[in-house]
PDB file of N, CA and C in Angstrom:
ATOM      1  N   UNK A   1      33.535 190.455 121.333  1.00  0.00           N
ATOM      2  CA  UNK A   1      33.835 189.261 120.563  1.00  0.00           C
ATOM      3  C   UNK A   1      35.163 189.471 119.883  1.00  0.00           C
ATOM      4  N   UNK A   2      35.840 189.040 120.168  1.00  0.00           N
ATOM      5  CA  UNK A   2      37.315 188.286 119.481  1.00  0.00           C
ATOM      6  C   UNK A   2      37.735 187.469 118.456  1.00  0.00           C
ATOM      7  N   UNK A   3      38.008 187.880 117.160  1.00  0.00           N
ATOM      8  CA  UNK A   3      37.891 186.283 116.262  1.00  0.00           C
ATOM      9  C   UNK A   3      39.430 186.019 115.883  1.00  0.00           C
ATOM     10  N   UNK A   4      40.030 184.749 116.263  1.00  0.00           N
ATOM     11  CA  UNK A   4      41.034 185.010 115.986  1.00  0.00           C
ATOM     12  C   UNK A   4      41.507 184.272 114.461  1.00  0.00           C
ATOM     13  N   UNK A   5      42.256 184.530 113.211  1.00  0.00           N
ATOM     14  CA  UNK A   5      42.465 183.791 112.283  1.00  0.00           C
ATOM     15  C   UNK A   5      43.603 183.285 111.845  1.00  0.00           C
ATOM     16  N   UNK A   6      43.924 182.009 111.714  1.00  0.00           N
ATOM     17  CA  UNK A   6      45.358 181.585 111.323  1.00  0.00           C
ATOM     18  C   UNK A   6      44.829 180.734 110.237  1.00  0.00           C
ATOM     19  N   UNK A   7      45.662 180.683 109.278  1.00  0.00           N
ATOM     20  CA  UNK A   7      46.255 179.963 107.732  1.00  0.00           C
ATOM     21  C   UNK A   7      47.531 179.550 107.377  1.00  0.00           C
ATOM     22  N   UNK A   8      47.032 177.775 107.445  1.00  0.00           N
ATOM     23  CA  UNK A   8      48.784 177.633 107.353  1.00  0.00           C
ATOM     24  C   UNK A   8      48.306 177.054 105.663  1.00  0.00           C
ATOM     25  N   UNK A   9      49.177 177.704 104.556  1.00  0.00           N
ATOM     26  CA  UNK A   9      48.626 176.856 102.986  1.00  0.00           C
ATOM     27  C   UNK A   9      49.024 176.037 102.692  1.00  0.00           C
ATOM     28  N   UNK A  10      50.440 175.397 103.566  1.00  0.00           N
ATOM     29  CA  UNK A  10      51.182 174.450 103.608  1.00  0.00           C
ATOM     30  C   UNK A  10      49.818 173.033 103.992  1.00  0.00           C
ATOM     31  N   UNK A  11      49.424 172.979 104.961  1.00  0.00           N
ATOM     32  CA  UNK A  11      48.252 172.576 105.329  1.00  0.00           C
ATOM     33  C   UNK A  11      47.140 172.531 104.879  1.00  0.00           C
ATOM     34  N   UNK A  12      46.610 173.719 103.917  1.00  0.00           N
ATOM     35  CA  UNK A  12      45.650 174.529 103.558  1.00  0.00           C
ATOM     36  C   UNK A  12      44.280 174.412 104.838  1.00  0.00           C
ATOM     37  N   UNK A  13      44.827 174.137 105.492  1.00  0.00           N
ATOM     38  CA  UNK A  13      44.031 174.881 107.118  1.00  0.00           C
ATOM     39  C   UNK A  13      43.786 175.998 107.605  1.00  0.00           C
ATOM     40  N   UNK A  14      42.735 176.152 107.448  1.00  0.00           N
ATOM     41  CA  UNK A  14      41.912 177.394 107.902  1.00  0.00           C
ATOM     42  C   UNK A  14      41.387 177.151 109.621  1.00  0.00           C
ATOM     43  N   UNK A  15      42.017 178.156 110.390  1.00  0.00           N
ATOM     44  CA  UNK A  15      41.645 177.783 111.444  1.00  0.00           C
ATOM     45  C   UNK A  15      41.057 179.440 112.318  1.00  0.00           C
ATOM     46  N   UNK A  16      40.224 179.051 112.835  1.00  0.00           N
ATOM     47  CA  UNK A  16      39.310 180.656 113.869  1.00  0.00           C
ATOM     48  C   UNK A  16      38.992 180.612 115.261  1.00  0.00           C
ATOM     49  N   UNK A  17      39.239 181.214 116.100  1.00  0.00           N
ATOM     50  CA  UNK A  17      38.840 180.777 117.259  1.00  0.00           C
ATOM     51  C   UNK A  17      38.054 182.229 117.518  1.00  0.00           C
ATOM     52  N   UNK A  18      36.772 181.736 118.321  1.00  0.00           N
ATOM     53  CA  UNK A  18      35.695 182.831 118.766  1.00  0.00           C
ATOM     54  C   UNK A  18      35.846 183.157 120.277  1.00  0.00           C
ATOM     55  N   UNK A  19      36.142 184.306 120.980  1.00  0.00           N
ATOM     56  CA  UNK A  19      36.002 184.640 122.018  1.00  0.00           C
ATOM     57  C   UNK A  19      34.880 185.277 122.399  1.00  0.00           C
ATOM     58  N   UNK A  20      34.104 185.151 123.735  1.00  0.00           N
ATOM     59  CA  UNK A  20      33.201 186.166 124.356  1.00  0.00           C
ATOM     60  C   UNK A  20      32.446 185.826 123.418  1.00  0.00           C
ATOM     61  N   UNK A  21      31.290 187.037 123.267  1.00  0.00           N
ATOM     62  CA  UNK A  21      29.679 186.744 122.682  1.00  0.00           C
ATOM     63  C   UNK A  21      29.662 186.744 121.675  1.00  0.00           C
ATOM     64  N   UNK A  22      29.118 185.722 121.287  1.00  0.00           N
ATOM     65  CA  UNK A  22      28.976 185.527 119.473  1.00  0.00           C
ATOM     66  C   UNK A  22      27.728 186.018 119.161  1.00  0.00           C
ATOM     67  N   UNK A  23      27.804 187.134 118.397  1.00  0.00           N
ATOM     68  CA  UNK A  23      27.160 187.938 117.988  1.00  0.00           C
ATOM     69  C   UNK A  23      27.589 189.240 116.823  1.00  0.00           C
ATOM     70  N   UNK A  24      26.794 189.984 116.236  1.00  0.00           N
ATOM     71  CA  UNK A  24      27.293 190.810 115.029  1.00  0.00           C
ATOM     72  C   UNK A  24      27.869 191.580 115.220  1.00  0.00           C
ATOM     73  N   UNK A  25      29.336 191.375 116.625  1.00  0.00           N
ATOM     74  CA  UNK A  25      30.318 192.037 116.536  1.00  0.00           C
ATOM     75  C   UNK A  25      31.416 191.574 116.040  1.00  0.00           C
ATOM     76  N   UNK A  26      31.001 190.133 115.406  1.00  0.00           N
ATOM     77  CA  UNK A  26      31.605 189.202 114.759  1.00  0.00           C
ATOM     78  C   UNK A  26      31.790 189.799 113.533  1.00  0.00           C
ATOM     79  N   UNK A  27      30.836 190.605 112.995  1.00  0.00           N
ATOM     80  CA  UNK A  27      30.111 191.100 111.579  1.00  0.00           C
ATOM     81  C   UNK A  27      31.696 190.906 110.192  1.00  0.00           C
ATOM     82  N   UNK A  28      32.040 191.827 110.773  1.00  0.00           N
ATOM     83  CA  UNK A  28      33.736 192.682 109.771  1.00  0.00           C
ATOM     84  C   UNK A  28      34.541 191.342 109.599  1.00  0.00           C
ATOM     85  N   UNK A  29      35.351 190.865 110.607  1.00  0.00           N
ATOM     86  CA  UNK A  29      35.985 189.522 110.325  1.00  0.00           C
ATOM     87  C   UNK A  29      35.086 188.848 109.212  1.00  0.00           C
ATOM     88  N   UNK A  30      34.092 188.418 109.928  1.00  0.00           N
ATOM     89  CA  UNK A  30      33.961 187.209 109.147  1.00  0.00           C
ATOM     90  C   UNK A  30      33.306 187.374 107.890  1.00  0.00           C
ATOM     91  N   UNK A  31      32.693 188.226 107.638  1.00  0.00           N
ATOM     92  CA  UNK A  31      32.167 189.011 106.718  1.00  0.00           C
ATOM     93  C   UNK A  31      33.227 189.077 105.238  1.00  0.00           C
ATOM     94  N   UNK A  32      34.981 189.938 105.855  1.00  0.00           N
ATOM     95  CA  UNK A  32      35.955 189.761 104.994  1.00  0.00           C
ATOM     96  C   UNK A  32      36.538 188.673 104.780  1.00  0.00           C
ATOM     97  N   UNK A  33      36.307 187.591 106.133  1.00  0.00           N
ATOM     98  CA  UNK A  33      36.922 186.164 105.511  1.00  0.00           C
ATOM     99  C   UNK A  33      35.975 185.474 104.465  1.00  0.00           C
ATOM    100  N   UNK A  34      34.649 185.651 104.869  1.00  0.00           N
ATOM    101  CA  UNK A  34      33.742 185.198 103.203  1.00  0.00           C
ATOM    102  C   UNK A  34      34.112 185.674 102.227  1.00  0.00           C
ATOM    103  N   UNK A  35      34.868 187.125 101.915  1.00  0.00           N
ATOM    104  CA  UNK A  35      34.732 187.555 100.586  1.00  0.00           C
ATOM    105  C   UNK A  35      36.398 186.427 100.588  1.00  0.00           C
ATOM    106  N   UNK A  36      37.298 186.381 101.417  1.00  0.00           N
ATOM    107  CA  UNK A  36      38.581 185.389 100.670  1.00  0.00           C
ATOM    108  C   UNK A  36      38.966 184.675 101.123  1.00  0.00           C
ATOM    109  N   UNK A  37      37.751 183.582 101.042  1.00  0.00           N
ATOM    110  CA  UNK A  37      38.401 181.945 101.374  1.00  0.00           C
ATOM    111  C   UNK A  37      39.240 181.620 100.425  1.00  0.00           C
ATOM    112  N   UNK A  38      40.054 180.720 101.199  1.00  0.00           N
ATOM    113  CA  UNK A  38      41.249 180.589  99.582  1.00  0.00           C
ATOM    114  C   UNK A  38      40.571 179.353  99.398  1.00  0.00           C
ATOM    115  N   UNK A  39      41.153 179.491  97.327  1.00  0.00           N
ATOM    116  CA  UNK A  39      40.233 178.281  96.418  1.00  0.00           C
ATOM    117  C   UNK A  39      41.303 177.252  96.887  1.00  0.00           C
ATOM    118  N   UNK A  40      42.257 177.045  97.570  1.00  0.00           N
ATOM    119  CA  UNK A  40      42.876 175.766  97.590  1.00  0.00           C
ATOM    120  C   UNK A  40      42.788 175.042  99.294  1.00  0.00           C
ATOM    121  N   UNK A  41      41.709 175.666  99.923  1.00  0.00           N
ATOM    122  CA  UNK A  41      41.382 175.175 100.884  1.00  0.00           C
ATOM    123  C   UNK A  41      41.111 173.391 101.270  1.00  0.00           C
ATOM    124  N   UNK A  42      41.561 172.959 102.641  1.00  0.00           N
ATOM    125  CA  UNK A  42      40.755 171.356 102.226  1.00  0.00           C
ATOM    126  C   UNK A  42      40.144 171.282 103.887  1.00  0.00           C
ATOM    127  N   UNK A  43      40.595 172.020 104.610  1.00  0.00           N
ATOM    128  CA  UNK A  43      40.121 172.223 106.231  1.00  0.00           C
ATOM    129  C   UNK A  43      40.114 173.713 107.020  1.00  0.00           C
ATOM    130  N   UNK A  44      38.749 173.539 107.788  1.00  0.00           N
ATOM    131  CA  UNK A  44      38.633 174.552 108.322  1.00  0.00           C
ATOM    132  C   UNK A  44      38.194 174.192 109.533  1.00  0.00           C
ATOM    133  N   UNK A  45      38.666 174.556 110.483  1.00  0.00           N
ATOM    134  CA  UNK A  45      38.413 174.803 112.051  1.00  0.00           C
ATOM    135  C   UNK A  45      37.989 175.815 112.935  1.00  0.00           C
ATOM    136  N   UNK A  46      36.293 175.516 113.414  1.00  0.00           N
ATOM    137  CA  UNK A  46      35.939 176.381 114.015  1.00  0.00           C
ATOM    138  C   UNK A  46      36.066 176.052 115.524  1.00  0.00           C
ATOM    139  N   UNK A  47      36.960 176.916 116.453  1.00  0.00           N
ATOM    140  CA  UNK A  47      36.997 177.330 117.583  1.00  0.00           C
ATOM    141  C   UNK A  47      36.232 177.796 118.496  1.00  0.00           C
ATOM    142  N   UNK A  48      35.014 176.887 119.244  1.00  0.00           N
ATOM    143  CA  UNK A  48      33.626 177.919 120.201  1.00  0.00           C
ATOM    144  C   UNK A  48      33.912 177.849 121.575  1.00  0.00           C
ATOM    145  N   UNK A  49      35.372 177.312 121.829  1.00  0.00           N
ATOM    146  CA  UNK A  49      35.685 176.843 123.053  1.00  0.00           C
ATOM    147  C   UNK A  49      35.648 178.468 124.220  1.00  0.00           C
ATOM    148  N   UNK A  50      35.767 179.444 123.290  1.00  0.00           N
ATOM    149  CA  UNK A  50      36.119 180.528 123.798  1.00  0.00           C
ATOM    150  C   UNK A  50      34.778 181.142 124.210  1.00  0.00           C
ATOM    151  N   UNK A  51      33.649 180.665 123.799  1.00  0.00           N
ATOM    152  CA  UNK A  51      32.417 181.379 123.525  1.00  0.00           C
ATOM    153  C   UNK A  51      31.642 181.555 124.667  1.00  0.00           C
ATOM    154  N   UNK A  52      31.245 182.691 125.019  1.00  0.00           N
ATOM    155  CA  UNK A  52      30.587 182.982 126.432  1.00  0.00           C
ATOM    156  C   UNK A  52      28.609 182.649 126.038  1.00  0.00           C
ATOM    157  N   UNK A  53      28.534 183.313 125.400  1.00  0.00           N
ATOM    158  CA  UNK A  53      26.885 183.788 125.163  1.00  0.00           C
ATOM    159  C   UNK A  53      27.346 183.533 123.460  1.00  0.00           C
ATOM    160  N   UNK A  54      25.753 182.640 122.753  1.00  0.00           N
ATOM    161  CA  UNK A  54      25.791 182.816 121.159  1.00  0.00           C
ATOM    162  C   UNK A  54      23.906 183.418 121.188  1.00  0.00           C
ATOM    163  N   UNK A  55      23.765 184.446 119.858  1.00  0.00           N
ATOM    164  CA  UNK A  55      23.168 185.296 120.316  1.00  0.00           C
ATOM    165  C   UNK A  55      22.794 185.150 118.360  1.00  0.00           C
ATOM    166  N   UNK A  56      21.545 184.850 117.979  1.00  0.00           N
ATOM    167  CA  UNK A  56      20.957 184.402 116.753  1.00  0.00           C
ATOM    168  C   UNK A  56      21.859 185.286 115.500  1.00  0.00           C
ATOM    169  N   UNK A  57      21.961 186.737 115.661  1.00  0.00           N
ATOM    170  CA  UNK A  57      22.872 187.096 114.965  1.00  0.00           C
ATOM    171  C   UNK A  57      24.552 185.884 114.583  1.00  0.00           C
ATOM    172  N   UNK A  58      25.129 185.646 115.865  1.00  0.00           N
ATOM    173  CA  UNK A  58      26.225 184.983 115.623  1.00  0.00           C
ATOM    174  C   UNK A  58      26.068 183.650 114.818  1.00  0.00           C
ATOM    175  N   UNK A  59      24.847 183.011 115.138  1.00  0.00           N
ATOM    176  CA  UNK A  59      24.483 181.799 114.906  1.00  0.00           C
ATOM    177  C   UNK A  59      24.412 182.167 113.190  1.00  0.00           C
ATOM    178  N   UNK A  60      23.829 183.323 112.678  1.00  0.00           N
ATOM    179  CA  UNK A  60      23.573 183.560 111.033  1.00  0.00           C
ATOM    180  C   UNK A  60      24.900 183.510 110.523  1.00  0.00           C
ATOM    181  N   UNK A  61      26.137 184.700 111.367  1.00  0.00           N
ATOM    182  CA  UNK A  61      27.438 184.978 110.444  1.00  0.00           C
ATOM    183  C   UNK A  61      27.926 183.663 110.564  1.00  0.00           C
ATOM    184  N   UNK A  62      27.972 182.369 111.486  1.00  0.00           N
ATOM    185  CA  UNK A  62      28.433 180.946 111.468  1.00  0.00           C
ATOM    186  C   UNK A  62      28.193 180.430 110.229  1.00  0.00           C
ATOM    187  N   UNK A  63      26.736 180.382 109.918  1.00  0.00           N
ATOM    188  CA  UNK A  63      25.912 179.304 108.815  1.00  0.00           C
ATOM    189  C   UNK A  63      26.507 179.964 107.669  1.00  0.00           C
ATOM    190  N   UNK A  64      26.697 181.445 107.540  1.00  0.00           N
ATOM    191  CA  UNK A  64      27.099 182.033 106.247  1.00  0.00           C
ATOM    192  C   UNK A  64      28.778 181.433 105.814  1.00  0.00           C
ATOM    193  N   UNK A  65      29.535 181.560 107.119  1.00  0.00           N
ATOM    194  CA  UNK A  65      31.040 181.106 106.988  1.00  0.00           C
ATOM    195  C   UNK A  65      31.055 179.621 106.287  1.00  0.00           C
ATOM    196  N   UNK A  66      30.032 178.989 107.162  1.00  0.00           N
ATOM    197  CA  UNK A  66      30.066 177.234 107.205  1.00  0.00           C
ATOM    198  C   UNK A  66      30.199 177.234 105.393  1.00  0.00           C
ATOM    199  N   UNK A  67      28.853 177.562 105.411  1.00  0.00           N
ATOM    200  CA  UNK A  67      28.351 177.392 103.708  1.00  0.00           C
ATOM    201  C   UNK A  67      28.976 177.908 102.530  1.00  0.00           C
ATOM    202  N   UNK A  68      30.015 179.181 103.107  1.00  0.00           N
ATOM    203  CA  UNK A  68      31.511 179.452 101.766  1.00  0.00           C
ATOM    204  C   UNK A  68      32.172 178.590 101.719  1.00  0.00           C
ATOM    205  N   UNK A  69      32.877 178.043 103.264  1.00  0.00           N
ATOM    206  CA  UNK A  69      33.519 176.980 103.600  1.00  0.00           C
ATOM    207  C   UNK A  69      33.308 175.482 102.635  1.00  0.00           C
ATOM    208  N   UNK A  70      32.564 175.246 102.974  1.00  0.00           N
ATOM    209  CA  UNK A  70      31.908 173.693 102.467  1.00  0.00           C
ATOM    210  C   UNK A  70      31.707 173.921 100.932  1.00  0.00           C
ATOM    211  N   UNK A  71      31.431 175.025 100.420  1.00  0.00           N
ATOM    212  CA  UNK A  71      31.132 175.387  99.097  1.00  0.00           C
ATOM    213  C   UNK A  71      31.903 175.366  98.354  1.00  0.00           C
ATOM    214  N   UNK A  72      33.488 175.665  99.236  1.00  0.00           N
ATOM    215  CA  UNK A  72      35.069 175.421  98.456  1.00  0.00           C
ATOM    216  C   UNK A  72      35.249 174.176  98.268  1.00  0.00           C
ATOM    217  N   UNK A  73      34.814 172.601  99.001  1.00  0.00           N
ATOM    218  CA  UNK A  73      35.056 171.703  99.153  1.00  0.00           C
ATOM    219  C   UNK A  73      35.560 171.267 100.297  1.00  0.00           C
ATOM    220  N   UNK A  74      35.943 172.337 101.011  1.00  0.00           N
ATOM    221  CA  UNK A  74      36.581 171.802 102.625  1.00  0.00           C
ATOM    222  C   UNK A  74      35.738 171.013 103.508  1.00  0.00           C
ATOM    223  N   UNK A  75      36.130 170.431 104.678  1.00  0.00           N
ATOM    224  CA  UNK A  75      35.733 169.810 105.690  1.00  0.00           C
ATOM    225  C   UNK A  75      35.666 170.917 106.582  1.00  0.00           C
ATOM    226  N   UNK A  76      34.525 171.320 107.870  1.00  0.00           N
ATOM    227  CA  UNK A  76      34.720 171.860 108.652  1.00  0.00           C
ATOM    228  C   UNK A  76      34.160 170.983 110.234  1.00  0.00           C
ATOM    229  N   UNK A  77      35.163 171.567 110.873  1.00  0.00           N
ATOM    230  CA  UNK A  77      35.304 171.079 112.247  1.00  0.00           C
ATOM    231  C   UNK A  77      34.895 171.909 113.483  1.00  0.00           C
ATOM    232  N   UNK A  78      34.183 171.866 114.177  1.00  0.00           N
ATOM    233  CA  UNK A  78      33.781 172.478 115.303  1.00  0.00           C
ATOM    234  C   UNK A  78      34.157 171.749 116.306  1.00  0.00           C
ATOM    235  N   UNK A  79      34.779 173.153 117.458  1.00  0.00           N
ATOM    236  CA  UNK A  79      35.429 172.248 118.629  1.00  0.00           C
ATOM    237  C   UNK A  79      34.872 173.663 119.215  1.00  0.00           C
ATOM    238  N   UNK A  80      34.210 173.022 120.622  1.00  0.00           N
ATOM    239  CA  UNK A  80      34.007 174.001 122.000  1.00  0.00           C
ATOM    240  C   UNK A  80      32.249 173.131 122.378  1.00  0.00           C
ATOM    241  N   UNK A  81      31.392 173.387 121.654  1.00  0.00           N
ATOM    242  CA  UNK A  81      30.058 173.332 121.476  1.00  0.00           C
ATOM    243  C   UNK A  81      29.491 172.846 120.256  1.00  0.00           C
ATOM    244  N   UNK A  82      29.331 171.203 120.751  1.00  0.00           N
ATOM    245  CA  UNK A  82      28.526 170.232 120.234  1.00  0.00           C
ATOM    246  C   UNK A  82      26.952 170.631 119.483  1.00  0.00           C
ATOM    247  N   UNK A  83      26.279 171.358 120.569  1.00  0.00           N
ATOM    248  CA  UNK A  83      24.903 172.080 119.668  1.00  0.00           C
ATOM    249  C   UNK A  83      25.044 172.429 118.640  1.00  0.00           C
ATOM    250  N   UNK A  84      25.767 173.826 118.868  1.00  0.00           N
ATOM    251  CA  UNK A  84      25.916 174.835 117.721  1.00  0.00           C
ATOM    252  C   UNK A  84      26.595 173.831 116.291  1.00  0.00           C
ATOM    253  N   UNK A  85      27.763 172.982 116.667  1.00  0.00           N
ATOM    254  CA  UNK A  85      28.305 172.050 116.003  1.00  0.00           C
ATOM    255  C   UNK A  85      26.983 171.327 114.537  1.00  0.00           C
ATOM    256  N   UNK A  86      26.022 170.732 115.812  1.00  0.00           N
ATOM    257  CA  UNK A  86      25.367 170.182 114.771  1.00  0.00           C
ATOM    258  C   UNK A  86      24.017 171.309 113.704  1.00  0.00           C
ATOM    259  N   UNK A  87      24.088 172.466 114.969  1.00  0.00           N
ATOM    260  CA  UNK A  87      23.164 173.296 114.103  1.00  0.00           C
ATOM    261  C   UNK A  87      23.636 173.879 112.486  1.00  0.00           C
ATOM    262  N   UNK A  88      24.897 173.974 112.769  1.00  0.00           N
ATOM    263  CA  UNK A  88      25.692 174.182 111.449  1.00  0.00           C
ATOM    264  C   UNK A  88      26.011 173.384 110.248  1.00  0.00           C
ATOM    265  N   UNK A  89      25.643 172.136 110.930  1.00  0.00           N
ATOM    266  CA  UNK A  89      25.795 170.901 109.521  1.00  0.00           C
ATOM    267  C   UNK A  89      24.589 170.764 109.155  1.00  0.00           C
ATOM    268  N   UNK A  90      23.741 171.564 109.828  1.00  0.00           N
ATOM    269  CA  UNK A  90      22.266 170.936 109.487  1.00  0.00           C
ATOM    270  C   UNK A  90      22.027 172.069 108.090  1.00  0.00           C
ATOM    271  N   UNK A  91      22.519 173.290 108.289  1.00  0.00           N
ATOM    272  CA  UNK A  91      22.885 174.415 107.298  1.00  0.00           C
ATOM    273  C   UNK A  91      22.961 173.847 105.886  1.00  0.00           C
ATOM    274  N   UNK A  92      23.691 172.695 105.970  1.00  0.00           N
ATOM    275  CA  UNK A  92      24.328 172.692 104.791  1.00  0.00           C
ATOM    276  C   UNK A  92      23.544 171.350 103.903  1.00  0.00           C
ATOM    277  N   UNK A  93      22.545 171.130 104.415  1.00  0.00           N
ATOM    278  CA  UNK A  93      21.540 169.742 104.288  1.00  0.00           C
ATOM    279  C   UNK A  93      20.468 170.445 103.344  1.00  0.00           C
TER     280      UNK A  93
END
């Protein structure tokens, strides 16, 4: 698994793209991007276009990201996989 991260603050866009199996080799990334979402966030973009296999572990470190995310006030966006898409808004219900 591959995570890739770009931040433009100009934008305050948060953007990630997931390669290969989503799963808790995800762990470290995303783990350190929870501890520093920036407080002046307003968008975040999740990337599953890359995603081979999602594997219940990956599906947990998602809901944990989603829910810092949304917790700052941002909007988040899922692009690759519609499922997972809505399993993650359901997170936050």
């Amino acid at each position: 698994m591959s995570v890739s991260v770009s931040y433009a603050p100009h934008e305050a866009l948060l953007s990630l793209r997931f390669d290969g199996n989503l799963d808790v080799s995800a762990a470290m990334p995303v783990c350190d991007l929870c501890r520093r979402v920036p407080r002046d966030l307003e968008r975040c973009v999740l990337d599953l276009s890359g995603v081979e296999r999602v594997f219940d572990s990956g599906i947990a470190l998602l809901q944990m990201l989603y829910r810092r995310v949304v917790g700052r006030g941002a909007v988040v966006s899922v692009v690759g996989d519609s499922v997972l898409a809505r399993r993650l808004e359901q997170t936050s219900q």
